[in-house]
PDB file of N, CA and C in Angstrom:
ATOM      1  N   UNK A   1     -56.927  22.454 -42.562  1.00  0.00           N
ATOM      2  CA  UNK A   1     -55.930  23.355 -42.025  1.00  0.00           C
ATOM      3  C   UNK A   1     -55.494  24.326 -43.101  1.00  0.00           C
ATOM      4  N   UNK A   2     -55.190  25.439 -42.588  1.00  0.00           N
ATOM      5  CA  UNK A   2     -54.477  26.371 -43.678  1.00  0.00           C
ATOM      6  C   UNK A   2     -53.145  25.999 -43.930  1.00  0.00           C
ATOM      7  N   UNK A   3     -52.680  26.776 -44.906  1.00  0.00           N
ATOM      8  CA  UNK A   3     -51.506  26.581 -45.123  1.00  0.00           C
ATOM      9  C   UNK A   3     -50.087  26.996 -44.677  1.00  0.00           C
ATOM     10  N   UNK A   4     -50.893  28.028 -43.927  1.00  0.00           N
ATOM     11  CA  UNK A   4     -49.521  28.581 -42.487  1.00  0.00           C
ATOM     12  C   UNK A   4     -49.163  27.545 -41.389  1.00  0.00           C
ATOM     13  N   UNK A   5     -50.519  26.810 -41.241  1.00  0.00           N
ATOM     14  CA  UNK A   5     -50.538  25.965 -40.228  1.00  0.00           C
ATOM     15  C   UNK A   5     -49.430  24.916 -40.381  1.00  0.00           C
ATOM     16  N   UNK A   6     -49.408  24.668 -41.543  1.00  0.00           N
ATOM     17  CA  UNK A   6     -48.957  23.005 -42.186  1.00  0.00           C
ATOM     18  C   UNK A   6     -47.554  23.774 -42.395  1.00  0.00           C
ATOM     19  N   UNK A   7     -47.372  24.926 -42.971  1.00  0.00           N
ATOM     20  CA  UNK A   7     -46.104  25.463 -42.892  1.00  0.00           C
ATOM     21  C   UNK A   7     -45.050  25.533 -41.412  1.00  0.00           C
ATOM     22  N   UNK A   8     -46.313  25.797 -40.608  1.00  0.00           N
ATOM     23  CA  UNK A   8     -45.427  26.043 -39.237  1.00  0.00           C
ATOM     24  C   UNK A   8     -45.091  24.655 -38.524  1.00  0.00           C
ATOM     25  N   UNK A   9     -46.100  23.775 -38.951  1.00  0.00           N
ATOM     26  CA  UNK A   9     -46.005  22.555 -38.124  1.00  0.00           C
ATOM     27  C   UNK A   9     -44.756  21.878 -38.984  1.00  0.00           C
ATOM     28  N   UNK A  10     -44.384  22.202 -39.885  1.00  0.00           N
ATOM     29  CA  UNK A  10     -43.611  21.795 -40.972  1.00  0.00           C
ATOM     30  C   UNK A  10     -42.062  21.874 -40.141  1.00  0.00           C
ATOM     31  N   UNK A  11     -42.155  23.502 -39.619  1.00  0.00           N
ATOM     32  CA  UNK A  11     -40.839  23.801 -39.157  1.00  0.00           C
ATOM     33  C   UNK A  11     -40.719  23.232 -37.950  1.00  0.00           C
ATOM     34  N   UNK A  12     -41.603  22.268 -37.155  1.00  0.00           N
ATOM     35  CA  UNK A  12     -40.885  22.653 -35.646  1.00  0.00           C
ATOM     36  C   UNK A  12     -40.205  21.815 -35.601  1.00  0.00           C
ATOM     37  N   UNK A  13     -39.028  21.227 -34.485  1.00  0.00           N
ATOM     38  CA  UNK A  13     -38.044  20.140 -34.913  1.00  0.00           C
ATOM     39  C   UNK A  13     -39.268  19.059 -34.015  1.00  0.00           C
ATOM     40  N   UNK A  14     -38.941  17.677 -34.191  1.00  0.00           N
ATOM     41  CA  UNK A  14     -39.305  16.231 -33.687  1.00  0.00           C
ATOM     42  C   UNK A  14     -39.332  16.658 -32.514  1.00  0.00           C
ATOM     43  N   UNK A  15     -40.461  15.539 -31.791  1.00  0.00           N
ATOM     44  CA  UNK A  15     -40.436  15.397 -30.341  1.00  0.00           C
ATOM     45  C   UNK A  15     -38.979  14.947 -30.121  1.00  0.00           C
ATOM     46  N   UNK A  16     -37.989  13.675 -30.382  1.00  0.00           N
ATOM     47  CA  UNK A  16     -36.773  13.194 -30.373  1.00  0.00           C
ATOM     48  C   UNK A  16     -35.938  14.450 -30.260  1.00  0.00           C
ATOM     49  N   UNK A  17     -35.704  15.145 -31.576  1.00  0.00           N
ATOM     50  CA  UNK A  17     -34.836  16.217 -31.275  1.00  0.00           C
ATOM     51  C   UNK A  17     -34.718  16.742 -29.864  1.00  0.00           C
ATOM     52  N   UNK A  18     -36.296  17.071 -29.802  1.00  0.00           N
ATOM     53  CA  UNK A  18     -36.346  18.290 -28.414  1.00  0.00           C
ATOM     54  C   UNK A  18     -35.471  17.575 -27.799  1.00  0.00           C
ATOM     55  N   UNK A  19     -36.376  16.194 -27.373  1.00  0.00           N
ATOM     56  CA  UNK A  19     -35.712  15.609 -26.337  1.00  0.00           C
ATOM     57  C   UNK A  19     -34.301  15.305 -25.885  1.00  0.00           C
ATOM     58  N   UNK A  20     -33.430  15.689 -27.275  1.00  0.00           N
ATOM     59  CA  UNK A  20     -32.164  15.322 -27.271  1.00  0.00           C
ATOM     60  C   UNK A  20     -31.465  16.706 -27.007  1.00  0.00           C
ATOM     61  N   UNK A  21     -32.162  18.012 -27.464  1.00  0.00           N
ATOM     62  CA  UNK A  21     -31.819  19.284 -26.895  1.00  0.00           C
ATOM     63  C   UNK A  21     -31.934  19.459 -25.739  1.00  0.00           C
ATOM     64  N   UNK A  22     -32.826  19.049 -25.108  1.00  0.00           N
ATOM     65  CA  UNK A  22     -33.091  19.405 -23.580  1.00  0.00           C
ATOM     66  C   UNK A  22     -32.335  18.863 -23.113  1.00  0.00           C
ATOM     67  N   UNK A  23     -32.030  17.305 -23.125  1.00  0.00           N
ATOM     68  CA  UNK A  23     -30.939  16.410 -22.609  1.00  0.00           C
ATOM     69  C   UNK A  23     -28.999  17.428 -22.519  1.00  0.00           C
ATOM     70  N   UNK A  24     -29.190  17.436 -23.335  1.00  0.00           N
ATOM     71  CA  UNK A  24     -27.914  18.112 -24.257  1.00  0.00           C
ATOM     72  C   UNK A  24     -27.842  19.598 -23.147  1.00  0.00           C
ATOM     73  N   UNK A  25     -28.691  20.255 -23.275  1.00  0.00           N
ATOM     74  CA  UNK A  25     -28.938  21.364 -22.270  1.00  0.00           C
ATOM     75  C   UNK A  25     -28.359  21.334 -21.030  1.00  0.00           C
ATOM     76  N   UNK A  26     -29.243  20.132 -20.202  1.00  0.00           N
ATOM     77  CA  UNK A  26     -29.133  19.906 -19.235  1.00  0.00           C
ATOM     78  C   UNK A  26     -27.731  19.371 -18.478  1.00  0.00           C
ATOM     79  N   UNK A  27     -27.219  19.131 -19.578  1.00  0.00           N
ATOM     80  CA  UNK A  27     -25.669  18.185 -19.303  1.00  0.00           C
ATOM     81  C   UNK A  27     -24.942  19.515 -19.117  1.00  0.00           C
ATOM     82  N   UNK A  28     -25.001  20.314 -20.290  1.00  0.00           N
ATOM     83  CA  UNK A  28     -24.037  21.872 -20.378  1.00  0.00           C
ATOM     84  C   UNK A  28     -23.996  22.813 -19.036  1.00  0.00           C
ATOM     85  N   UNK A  29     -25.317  22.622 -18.421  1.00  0.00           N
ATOM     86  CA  UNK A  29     -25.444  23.136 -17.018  1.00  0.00           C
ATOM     87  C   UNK A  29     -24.653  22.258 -15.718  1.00  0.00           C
ATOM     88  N   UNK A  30     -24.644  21.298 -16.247  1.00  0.00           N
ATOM     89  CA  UNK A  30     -24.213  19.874 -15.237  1.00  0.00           C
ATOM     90  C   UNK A  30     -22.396  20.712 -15.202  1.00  0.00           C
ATOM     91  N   UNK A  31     -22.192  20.314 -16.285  1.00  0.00           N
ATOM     92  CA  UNK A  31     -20.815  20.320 -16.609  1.00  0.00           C
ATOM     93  C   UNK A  31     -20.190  21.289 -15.825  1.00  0.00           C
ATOM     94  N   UNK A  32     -21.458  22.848 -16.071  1.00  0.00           N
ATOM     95  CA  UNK A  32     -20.416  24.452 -15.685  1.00  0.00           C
ATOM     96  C   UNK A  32     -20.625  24.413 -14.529  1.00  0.00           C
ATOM     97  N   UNK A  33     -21.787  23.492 -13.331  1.00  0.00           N
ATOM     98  CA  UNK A  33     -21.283  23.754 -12.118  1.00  0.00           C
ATOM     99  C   UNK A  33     -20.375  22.946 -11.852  1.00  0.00           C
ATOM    100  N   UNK A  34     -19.633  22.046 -11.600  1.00  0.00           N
ATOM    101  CA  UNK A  34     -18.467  21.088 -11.562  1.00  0.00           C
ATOM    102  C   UNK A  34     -17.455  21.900 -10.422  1.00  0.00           C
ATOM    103  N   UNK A  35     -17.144  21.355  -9.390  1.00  0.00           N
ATOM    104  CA  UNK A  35     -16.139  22.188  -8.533  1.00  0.00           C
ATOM    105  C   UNK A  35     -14.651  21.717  -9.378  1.00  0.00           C
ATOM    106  N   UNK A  36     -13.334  22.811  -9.214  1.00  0.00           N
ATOM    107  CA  UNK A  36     -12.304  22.662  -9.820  1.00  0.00           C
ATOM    108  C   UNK A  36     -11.417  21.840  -8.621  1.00  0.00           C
ATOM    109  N   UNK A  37     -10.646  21.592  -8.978  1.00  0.00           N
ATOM    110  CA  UNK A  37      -9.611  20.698  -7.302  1.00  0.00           C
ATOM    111  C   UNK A  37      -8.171  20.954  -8.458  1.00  0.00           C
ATOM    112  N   UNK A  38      -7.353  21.610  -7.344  1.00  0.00           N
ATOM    113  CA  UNK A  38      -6.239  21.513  -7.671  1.00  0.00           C
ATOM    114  C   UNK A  38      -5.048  21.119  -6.692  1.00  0.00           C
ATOM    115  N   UNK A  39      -4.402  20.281  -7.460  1.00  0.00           N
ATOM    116  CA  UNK A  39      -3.286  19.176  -6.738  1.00  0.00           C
ATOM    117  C   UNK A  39      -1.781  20.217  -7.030  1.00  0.00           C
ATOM    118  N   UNK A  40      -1.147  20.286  -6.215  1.00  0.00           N
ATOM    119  CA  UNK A  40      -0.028  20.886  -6.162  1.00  0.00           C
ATOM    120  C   UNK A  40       1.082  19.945  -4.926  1.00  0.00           C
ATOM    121  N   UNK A  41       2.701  20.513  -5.483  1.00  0.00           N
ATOM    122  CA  UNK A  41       3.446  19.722  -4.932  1.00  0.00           C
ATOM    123  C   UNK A  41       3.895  20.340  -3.586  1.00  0.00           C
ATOM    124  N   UNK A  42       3.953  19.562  -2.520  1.00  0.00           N
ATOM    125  CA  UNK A  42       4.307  20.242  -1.089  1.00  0.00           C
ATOM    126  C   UNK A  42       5.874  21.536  -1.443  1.00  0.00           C
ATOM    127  N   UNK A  43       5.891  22.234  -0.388  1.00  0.00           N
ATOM    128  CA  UNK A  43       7.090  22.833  -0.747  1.00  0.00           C
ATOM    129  C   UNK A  43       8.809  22.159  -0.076  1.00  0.00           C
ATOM    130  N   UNK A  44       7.949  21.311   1.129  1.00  0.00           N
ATOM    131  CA  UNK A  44       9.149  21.075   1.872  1.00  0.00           C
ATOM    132  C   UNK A  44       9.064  19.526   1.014  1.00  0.00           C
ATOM    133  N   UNK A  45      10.178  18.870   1.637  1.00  0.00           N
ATOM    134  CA  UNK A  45      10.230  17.057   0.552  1.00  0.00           C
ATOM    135  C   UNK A  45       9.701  16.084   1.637  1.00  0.00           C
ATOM    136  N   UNK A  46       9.383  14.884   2.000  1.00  0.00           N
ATOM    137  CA  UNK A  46       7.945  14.497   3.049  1.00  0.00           C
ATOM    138  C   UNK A  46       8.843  13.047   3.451  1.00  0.00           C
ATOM    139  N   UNK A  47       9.149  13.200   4.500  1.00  0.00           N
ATOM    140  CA  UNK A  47      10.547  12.851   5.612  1.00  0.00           C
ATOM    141  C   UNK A  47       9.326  11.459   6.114  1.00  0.00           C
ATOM    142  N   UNK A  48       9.713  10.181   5.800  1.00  0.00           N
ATOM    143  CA  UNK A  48       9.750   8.912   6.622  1.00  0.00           C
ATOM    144  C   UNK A  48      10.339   8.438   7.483  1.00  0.00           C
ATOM    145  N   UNK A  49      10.405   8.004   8.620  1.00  0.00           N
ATOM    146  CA  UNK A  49      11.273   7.789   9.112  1.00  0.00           C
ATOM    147  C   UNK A  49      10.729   6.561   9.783  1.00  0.00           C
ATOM    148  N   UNK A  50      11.532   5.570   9.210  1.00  0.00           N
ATOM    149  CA  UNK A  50      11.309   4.118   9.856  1.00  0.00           C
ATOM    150  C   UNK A  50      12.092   3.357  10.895  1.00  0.00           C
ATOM    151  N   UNK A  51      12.226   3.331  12.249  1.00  0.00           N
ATOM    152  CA  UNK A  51      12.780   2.605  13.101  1.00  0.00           C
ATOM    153  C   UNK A  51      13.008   1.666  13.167  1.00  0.00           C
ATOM    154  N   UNK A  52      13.129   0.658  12.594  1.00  0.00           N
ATOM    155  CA  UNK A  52      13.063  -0.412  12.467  1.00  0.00           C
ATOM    156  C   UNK A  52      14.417  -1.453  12.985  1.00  0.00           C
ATOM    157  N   UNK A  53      13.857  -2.597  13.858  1.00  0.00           N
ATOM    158  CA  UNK A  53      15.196  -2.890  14.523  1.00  0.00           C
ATOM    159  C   UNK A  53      14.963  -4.394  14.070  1.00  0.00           C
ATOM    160  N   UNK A  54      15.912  -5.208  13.427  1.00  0.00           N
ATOM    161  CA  UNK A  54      15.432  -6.905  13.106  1.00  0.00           C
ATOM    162  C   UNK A  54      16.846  -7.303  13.666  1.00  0.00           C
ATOM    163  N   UNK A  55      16.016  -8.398  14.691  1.00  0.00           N
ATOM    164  CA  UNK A  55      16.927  -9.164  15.427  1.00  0.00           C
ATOM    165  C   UNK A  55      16.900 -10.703  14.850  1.00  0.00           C
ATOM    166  N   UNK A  56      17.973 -11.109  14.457  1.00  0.00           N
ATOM    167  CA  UNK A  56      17.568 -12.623  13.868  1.00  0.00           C
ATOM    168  C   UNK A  56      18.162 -13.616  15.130  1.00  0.00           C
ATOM    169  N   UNK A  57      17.185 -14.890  15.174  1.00  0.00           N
ATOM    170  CA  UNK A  57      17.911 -15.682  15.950  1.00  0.00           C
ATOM    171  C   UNK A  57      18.138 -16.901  15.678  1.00  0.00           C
ATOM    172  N   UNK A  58      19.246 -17.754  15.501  1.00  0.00           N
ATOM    173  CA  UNK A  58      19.731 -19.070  15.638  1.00  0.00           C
ATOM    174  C   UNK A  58      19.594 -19.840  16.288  1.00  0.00           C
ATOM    175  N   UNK A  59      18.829 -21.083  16.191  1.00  0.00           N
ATOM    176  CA  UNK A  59      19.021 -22.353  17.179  1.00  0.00           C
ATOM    177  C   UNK A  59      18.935 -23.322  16.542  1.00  0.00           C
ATOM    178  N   UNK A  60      20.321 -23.997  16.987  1.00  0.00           N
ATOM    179  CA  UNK A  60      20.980 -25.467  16.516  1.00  0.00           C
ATOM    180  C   UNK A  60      20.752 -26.554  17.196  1.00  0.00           C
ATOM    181  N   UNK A  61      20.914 -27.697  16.974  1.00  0.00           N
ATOM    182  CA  UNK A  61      20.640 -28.781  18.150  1.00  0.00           C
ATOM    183  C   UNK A  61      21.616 -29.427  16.772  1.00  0.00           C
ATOM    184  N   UNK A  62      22.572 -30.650  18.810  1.00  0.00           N
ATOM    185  CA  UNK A  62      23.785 -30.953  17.524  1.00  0.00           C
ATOM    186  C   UNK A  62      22.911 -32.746  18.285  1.00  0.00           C
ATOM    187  N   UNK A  63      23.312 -33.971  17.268  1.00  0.00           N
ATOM    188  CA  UNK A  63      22.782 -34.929  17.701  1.00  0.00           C
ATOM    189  C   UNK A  63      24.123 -35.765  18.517  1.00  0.00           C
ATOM    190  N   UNK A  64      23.514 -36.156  19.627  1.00  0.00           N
ATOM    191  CA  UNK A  64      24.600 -36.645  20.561  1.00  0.00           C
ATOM    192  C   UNK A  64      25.901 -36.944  20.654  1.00  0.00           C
ATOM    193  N   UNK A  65      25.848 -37.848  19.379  1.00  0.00           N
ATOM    194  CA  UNK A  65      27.390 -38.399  18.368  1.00  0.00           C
ATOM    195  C   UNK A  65      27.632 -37.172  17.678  1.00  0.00           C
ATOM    196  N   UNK A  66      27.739 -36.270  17.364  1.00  0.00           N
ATOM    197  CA  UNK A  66      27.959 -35.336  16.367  1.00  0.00           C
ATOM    198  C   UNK A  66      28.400 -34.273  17.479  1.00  0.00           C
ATOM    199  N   UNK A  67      28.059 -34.388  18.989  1.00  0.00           N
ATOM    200  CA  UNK A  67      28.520 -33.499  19.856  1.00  0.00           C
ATOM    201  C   UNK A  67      30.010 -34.213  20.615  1.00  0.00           C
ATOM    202  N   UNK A  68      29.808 -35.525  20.657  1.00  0.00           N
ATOM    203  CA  UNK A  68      30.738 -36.011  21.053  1.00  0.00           C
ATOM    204  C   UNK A  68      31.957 -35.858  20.463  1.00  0.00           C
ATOM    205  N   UNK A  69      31.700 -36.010  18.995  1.00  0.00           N
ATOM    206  CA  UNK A  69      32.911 -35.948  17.848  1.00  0.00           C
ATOM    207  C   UNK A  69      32.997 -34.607  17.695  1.00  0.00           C
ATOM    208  N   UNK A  70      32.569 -33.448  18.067  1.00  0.00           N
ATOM    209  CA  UNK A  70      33.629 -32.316  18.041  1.00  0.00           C
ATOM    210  C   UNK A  70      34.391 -32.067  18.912  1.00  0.00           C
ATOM    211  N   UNK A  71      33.462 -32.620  20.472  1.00  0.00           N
ATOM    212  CA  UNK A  71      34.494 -32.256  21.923  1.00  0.00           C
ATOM    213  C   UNK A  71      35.675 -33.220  21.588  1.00  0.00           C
ATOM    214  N   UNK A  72      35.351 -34.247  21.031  1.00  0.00           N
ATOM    215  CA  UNK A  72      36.887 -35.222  21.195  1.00  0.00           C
ATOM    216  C   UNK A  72      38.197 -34.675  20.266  1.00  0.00           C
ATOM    217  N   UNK A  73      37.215 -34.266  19.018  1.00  0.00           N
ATOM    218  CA  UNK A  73      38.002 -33.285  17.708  1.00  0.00           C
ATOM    219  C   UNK A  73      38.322 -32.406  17.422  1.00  0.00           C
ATOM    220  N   UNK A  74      38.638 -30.770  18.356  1.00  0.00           N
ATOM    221  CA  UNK A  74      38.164 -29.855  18.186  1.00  0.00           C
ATOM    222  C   UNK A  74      38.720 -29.192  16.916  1.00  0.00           C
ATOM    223  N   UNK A  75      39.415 -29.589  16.015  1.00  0.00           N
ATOM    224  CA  UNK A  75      40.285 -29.786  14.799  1.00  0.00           C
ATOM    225  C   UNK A  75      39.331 -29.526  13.859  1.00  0.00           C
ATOM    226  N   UNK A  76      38.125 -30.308  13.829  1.00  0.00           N
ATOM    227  CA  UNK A  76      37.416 -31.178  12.844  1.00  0.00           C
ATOM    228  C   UNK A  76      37.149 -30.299  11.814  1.00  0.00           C
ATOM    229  N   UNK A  77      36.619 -29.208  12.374  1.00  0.00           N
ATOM    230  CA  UNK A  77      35.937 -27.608  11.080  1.00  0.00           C
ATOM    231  C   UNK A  77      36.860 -26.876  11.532  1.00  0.00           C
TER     232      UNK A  77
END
């Protein structure tokens, strides 16, 4: 080989490099198409409105003697 040859082959970068330029490339293109999204705050304030109705219910059971002794007592509580 001459010596331009060995000079030029001297300069070119690594197969690796390329490969890491092209890579590198390819990302920079990736990146600039990217759509933008922008989040902004409503203008009016964002109204819930919950109906909500809770009914609670009680049921006692008194034991026979324990019903007797209040009708006879009504004092007792």
């Amino acid at each position: 080989m001459t010596e331009t040859a060995l000079t030029k082959m001297k300069d070119r970068p690594s197969n690796g490099v390329m490969k890491r330029l092209t890579i590198l490339g390819l990302c920079a293109v990736c990146l600039a198409q990217t759509a933008c999204v922008n989040v902004t705050a409503p203008d009016k304030p964002i109204v819930i409105n919950l109906n909500i109705s809770v009914t609670q219910e009680v049921v006692y059971r008194l034991d026979g003697q324990a019903k007797n002794l209040i009708q006879s007592q009504p004092g007792i509580f």
